[in-house]
C-alpha atoms as a PDB file:
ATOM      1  CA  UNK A   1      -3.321  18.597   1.314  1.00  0.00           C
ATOM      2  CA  UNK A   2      -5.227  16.498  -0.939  1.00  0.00           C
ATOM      3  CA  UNK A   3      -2.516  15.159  -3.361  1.00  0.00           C
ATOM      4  CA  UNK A   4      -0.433  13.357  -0.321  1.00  0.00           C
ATOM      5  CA  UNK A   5      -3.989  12.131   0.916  1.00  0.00           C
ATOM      6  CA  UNK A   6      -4.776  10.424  -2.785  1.00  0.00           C
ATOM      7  CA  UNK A   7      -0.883   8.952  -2.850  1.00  0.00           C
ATOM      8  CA  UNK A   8      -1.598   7.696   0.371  1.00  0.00           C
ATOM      9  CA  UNK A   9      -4.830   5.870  -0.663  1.00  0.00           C
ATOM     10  CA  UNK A  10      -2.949   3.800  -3.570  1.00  0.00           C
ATOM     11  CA  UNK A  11      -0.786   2.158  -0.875  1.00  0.00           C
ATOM     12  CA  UNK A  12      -1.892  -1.838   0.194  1.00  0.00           C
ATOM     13  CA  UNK A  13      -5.979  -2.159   0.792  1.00  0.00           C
ATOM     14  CA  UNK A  14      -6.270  -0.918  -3.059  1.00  0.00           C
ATOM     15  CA  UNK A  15      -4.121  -3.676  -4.375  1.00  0.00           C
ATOM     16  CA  UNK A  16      -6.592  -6.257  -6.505  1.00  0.00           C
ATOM     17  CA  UNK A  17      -3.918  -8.622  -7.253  1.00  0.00           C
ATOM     18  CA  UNK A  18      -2.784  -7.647 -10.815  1.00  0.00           C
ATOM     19  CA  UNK A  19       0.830  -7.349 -11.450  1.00  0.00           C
ATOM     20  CA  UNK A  20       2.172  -3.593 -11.593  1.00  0.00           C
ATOM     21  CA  UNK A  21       3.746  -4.224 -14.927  1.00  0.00           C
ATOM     22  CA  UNK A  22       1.762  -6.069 -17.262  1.00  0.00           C
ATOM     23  CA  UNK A  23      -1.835  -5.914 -14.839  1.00  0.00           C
ATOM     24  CA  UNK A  24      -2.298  -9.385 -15.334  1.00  0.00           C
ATOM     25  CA  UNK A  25      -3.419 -11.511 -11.955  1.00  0.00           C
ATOM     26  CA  UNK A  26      -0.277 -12.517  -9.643  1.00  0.00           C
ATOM     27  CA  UNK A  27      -1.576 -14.272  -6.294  1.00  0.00           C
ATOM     28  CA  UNK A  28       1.922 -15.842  -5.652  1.00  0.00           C
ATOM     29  CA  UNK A  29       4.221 -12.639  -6.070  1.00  0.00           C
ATOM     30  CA  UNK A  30       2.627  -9.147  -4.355  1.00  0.00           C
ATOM     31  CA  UNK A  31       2.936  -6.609  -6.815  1.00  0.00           C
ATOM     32  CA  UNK A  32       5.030  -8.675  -9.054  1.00  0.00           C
ATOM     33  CA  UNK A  33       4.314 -11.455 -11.687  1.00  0.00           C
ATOM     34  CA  UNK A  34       7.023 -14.677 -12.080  1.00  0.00           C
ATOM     35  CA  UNK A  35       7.183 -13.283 -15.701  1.00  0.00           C
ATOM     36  CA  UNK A  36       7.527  -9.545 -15.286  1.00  0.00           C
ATOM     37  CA  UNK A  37      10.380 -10.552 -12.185  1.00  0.00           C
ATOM     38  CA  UNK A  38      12.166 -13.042 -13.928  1.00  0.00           C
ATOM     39  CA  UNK A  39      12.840 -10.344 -16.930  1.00  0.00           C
ATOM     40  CA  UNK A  40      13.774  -7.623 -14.689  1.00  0.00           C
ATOM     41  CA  UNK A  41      17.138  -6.362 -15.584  1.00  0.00           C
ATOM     42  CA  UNK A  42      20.412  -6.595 -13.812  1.00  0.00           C
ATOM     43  CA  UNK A  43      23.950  -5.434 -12.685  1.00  0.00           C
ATOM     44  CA  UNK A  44      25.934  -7.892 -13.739  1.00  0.00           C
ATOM     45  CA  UNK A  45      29.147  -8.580 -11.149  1.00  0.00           C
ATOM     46  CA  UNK A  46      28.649  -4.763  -9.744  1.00  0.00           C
ATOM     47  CA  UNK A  47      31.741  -3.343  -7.705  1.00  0.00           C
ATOM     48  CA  UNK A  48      31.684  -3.106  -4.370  1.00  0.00           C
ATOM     49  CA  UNK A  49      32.595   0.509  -4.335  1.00  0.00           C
ATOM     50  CA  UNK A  50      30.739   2.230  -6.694  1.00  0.00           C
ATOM     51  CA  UNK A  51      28.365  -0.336  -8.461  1.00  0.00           C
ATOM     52  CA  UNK A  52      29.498  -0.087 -11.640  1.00  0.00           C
ATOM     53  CA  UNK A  53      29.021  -3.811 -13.673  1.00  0.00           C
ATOM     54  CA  UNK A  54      32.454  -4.953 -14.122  1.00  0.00           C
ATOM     55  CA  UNK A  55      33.419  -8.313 -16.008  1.00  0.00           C
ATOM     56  CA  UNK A  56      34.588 -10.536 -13.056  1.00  0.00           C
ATOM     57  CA  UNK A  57      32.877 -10.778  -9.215  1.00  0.00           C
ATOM     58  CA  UNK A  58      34.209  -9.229  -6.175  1.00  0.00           C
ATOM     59  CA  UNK A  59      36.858  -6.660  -8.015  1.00  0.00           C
ATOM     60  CA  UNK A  60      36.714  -3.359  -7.157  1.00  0.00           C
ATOM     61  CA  UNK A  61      36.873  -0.952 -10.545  1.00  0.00           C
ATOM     62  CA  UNK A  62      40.079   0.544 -11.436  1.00  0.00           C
ATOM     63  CA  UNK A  63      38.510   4.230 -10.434  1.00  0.00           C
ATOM     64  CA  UNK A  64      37.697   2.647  -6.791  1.00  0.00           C
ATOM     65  CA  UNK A  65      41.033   1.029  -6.473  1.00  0.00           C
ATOM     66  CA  UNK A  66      42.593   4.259  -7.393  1.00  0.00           C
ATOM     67  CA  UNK A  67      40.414   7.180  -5.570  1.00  0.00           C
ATOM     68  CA  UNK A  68      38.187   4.900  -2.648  1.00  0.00           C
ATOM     69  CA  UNK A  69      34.213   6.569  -2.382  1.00  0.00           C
ATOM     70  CA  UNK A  70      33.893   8.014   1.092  1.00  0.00           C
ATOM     71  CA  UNK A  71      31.297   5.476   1.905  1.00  0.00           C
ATOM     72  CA  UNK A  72      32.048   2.026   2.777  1.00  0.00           C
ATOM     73  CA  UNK A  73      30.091  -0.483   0.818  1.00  0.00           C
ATOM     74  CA  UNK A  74      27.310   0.424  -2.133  1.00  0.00           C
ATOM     75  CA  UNK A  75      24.379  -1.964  -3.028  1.00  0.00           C
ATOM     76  CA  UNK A  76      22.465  -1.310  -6.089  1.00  0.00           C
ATOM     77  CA  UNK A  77      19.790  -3.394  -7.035  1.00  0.00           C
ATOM     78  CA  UNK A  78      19.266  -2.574 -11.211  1.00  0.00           C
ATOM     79  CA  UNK A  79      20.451  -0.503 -14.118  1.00  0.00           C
ATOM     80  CA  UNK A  80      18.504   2.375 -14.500  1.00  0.00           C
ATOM     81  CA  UNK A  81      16.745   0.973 -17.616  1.00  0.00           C
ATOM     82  CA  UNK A  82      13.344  -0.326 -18.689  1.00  0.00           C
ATOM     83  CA  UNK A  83      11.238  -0.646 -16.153  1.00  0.00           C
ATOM     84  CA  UNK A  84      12.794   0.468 -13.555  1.00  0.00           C
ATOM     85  CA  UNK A  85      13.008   3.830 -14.737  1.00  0.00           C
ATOM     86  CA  UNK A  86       9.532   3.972 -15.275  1.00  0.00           C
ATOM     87  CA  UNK A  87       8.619   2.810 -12.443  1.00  0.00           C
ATOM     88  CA  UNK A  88      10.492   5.525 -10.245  1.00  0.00           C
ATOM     89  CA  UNK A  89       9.190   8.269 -12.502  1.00  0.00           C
ATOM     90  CA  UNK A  90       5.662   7.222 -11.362  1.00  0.00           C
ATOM     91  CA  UNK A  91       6.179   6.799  -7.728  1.00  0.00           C
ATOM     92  CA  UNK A  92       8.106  10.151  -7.582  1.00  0.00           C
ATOM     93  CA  UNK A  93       5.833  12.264 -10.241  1.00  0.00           C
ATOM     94  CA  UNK A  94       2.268  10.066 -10.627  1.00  0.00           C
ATOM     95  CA  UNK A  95       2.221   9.693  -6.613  1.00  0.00           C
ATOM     96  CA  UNK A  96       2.130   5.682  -7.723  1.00  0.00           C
ATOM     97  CA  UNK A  97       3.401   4.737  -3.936  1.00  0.00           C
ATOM     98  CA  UNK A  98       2.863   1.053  -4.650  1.00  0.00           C
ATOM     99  CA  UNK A  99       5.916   1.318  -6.912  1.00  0.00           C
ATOM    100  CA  UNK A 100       7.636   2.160  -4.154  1.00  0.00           C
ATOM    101  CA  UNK A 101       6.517  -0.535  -1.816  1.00  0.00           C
ATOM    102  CA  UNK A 102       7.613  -3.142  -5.022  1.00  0.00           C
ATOM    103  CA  UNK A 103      10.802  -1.554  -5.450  1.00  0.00           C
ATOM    104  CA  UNK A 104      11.755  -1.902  -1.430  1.00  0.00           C
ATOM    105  CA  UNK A 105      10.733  -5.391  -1.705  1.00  0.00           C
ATOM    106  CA  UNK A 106      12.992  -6.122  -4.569  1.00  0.00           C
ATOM    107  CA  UNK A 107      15.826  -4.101  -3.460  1.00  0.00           C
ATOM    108  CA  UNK A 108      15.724  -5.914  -0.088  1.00  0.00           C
ATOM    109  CA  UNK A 109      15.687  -9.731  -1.658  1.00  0.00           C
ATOM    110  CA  UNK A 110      19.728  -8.171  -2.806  1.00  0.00           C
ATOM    111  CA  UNK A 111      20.782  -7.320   0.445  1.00  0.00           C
ATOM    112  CA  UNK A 112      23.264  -9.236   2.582  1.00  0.00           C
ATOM    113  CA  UNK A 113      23.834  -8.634   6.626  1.00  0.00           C
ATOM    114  CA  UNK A 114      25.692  -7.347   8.358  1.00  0.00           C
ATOM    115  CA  UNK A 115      22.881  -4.885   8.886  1.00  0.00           C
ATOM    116  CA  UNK A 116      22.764  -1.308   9.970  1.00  0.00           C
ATOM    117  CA  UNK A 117      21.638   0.222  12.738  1.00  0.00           C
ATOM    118  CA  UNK A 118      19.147   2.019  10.711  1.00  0.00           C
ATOM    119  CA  UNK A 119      18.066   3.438   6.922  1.00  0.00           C
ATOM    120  CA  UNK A 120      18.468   7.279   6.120  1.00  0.00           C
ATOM    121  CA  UNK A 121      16.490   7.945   3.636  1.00  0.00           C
ATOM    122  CA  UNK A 122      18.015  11.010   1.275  1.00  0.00           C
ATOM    123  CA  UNK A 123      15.469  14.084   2.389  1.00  0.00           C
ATOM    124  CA  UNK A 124      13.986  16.534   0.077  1.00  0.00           C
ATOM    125  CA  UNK A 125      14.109  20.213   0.469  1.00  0.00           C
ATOM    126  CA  UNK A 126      11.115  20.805   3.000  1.00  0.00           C
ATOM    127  CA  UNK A 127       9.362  22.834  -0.086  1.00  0.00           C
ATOM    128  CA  UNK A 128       9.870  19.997  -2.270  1.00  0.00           C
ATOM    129  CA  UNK A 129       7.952  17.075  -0.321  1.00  0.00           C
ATOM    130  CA  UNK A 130       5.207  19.813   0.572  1.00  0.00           C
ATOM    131  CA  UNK A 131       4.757  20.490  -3.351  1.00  0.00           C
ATOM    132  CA  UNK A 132       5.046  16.264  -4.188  1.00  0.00           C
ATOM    133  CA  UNK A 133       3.337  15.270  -1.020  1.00  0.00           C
ATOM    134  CA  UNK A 134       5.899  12.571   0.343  1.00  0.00           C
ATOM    135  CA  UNK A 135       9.484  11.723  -0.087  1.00  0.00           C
ATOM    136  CA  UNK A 136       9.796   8.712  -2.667  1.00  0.00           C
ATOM    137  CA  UNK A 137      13.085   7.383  -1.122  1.00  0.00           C
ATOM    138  CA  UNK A 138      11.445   7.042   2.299  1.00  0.00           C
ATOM    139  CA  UNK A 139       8.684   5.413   0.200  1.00  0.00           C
ATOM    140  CA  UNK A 140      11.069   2.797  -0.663  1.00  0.00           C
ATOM    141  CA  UNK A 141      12.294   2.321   2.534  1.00  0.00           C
ATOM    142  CA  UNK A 142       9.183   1.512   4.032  1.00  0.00           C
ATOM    143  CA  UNK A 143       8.898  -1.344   1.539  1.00  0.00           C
ATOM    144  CA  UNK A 144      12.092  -2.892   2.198  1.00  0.00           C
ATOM    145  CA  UNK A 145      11.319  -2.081   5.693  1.00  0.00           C
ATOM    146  CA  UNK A 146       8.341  -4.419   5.512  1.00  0.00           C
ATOM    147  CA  UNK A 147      10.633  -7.473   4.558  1.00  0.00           C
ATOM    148  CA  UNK A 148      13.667  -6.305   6.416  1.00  0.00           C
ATOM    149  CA  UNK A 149      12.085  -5.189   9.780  1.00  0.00           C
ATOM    150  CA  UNK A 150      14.859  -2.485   9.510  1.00  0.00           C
ATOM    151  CA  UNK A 151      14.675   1.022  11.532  1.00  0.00           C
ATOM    152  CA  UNK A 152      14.319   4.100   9.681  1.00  0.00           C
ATOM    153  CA  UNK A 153      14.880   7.593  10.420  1.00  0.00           C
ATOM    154  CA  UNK A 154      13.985  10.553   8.632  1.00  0.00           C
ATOM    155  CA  UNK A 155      14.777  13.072  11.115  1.00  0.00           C
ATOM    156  CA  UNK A 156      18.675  12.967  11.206  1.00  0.00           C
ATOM    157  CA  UNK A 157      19.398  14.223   7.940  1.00  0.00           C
ATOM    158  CA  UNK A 158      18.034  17.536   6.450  1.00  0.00           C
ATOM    159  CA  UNK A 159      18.213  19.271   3.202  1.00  0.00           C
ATOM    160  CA  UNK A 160      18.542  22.474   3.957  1.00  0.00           C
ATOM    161  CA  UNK A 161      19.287  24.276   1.009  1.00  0.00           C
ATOM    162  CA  UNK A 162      17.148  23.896  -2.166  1.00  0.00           C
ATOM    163  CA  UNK A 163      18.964  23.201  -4.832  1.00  0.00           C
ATOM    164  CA  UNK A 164      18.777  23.094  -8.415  1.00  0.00           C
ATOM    165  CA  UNK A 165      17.840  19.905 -10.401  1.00  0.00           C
ATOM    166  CA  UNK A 166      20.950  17.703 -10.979  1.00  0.00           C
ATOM    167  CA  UNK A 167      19.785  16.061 -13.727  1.00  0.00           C
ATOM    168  CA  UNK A 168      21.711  18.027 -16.729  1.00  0.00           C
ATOM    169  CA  UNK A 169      25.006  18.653 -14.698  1.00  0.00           C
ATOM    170  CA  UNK A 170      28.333  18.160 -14.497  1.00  0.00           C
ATOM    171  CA  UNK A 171      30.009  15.933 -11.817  1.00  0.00           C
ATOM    172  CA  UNK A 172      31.957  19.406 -11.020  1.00  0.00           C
ATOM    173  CA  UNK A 173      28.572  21.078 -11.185  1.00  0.00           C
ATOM    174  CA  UNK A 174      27.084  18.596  -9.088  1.00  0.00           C
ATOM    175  CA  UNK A 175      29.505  18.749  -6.185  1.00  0.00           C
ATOM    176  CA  UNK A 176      28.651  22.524  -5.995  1.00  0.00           C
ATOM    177  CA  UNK A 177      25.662  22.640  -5.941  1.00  0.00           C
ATOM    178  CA  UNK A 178      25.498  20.287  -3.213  1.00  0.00           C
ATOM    179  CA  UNK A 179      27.874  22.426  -1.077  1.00  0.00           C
ATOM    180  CA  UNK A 180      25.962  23.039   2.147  1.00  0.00           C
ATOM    181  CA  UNK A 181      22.688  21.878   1.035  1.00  0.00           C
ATOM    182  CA  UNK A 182      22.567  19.059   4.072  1.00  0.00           C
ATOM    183  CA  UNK A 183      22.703  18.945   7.939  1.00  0.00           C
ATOM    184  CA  UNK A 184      22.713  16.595  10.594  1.00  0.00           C
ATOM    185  CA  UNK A 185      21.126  16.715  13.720  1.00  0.00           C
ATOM    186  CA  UNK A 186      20.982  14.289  16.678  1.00  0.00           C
ATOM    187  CA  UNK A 187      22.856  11.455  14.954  1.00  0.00           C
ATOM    188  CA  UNK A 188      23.635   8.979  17.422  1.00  0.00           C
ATOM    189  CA  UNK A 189      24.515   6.014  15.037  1.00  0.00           C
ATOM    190  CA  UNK A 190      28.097   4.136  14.017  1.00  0.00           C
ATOM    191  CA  UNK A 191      26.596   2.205  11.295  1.00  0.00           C
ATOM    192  CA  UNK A 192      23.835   3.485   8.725  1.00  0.00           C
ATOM    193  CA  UNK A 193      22.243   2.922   5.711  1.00  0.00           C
ATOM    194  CA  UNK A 194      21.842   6.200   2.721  1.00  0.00           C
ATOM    195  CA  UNK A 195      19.029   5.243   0.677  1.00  0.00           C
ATOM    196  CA  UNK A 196      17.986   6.757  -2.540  1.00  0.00           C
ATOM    197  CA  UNK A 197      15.718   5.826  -5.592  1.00  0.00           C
ATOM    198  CA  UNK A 198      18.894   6.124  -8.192  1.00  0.00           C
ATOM    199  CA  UNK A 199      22.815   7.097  -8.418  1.00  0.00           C
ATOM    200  CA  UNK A 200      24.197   8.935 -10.888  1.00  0.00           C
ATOM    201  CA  UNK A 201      28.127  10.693 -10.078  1.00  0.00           C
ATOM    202  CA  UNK A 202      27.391   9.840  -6.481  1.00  0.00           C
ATOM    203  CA  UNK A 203      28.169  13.496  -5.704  1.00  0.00           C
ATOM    204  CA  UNK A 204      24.994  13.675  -3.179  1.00  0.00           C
ATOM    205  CA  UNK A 205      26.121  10.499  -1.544  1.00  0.00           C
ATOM    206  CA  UNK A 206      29.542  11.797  -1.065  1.00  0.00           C
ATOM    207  CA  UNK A 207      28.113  14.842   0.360  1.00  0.00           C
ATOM    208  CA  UNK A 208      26.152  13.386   2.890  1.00  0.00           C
ATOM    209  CA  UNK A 209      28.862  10.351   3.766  1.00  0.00           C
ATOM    210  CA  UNK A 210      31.682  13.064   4.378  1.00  0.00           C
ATOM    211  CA  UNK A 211      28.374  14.773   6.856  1.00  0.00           C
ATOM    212  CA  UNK A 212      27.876  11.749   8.349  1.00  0.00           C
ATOM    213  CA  UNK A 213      31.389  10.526   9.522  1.00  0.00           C
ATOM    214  CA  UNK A 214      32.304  13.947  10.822  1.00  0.00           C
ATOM    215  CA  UNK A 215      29.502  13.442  13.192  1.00  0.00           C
ATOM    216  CA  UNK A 216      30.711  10.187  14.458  1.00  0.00           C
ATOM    217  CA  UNK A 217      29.221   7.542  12.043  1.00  0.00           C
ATOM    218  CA  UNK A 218      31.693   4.899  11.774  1.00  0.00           C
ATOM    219  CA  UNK A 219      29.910   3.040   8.553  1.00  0.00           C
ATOM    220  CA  UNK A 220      28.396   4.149   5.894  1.00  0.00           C
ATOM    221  CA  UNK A 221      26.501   2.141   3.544  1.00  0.00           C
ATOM    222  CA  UNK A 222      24.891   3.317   0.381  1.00  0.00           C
ATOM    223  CA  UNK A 223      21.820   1.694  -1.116  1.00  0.00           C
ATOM    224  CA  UNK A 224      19.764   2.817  -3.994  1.00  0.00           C
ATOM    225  CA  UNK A 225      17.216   0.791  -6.615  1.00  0.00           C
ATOM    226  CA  UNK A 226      18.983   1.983  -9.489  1.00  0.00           C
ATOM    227  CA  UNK A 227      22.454   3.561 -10.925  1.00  0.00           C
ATOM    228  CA  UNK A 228      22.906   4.961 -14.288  1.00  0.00           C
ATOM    229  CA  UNK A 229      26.154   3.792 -16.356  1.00  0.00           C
ATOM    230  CA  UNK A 230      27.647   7.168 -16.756  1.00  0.00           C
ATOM    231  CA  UNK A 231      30.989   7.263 -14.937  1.00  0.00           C
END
């Protein structure tokens, strides 16, 4: 298909140098200026569990304490503000894959070993990534692959059931219509790595963490570039 074919051809050899946010030259930062990176936003003293910015360091939030996610340990690398948010909306609906290679790399200069066996990117419905042409958080993996040297597969988890656009619904909502949308096949890992471009309730997280222990994952870790500040 031609439109996976064009979002393939913005990936590294058409790179000239200029800064994905402001286009202005940036030899000693790939894709990134000093400026534009020291002015990216951040989550200030995030918890453990969930991500949430809380006013002290290495607290869990009163929700976590109180109800613990199913996964193990989240990492988050922004809000999802300015311009991170615009900068996911072009990798997933301009095809602007060099956003996603940037947003790997900056995602992997916040995490901390120990490391897991592999990263699992969250899959689109197979009618989806046919209609978009590629699967942005896999996109994103392959850039923090590329300073991480981490493994990736894309073939143990499946979405299964297509499902209807989460953006507009209700945590309750959410949860159901997640209900049987995933599989797992041939998952021979104890510790992993879900990756996705934001959170939001965590419902599809949950979803596929509960999946992933009942078929013998011992760890699961939860990564994603961005999570918004609705609880």
């Amino acid at each position: 298909m031609i439109r996976p074919l064009l979002a393939r051809l913005q990936s590294g050899p058409l790179w000239q140098g200029q800064c994905l946010l402001c286009r202005q030259d940036c030899d000693e930062q790939p894709l990134l200026c000093r400026h534009c990176r020291t002015g990216l936003p951040v989550l200030t003293y995030p918890c453990p569990g969930c991500a949430f910015p809380l006013p002290v360091d290495d607290a869990h939030c009163g929700r976590c304490q109180k109800q613990p996610p199913a996964w193990q340990r989240m990492r988050v690398l922004a809000p999802f503000d300015a311009p991170f948010n615009r900068l996911i909306h072009d990798l997933k609906y301009h095809g602007k894959m060099l956003n996603g290679r940037l947003l790997g790399h900056l995602l992997a200069a916040e995490l901390t070993p120990p490391w897991p066996e592999t990263i699992l990117p969250v899959p689109l419905h197979w009618w989806r990534q046919l209609r978009r042409g590629f699967n942005q958080s896999h996109e994103i993996a392959r850039g923090l692959q590329s300073c991480l040297d981490l493994h990736i597969d894309s073939r143990v988890l499946r979405r299964v059931r297509a499902t209807a656009a989460q953006t507009h619904l209700s945590r309750a909502e959410r949860r159901r219509n997640l209900t049987g949308a995933f599989a797992v096949a041939n998952c021979r890992y104890r510790h992993v790595a879900l990756l996705d471009d934001v959170i939001t309730t965590g419902s599809t997280m949950t979803e596929l963490t509960h999946l992933l222990h009942d078929n013998g994952v011992e760890t699961v870790e939860v990564w994603a570039v961005c999570r918004t500040l609705e609880r």
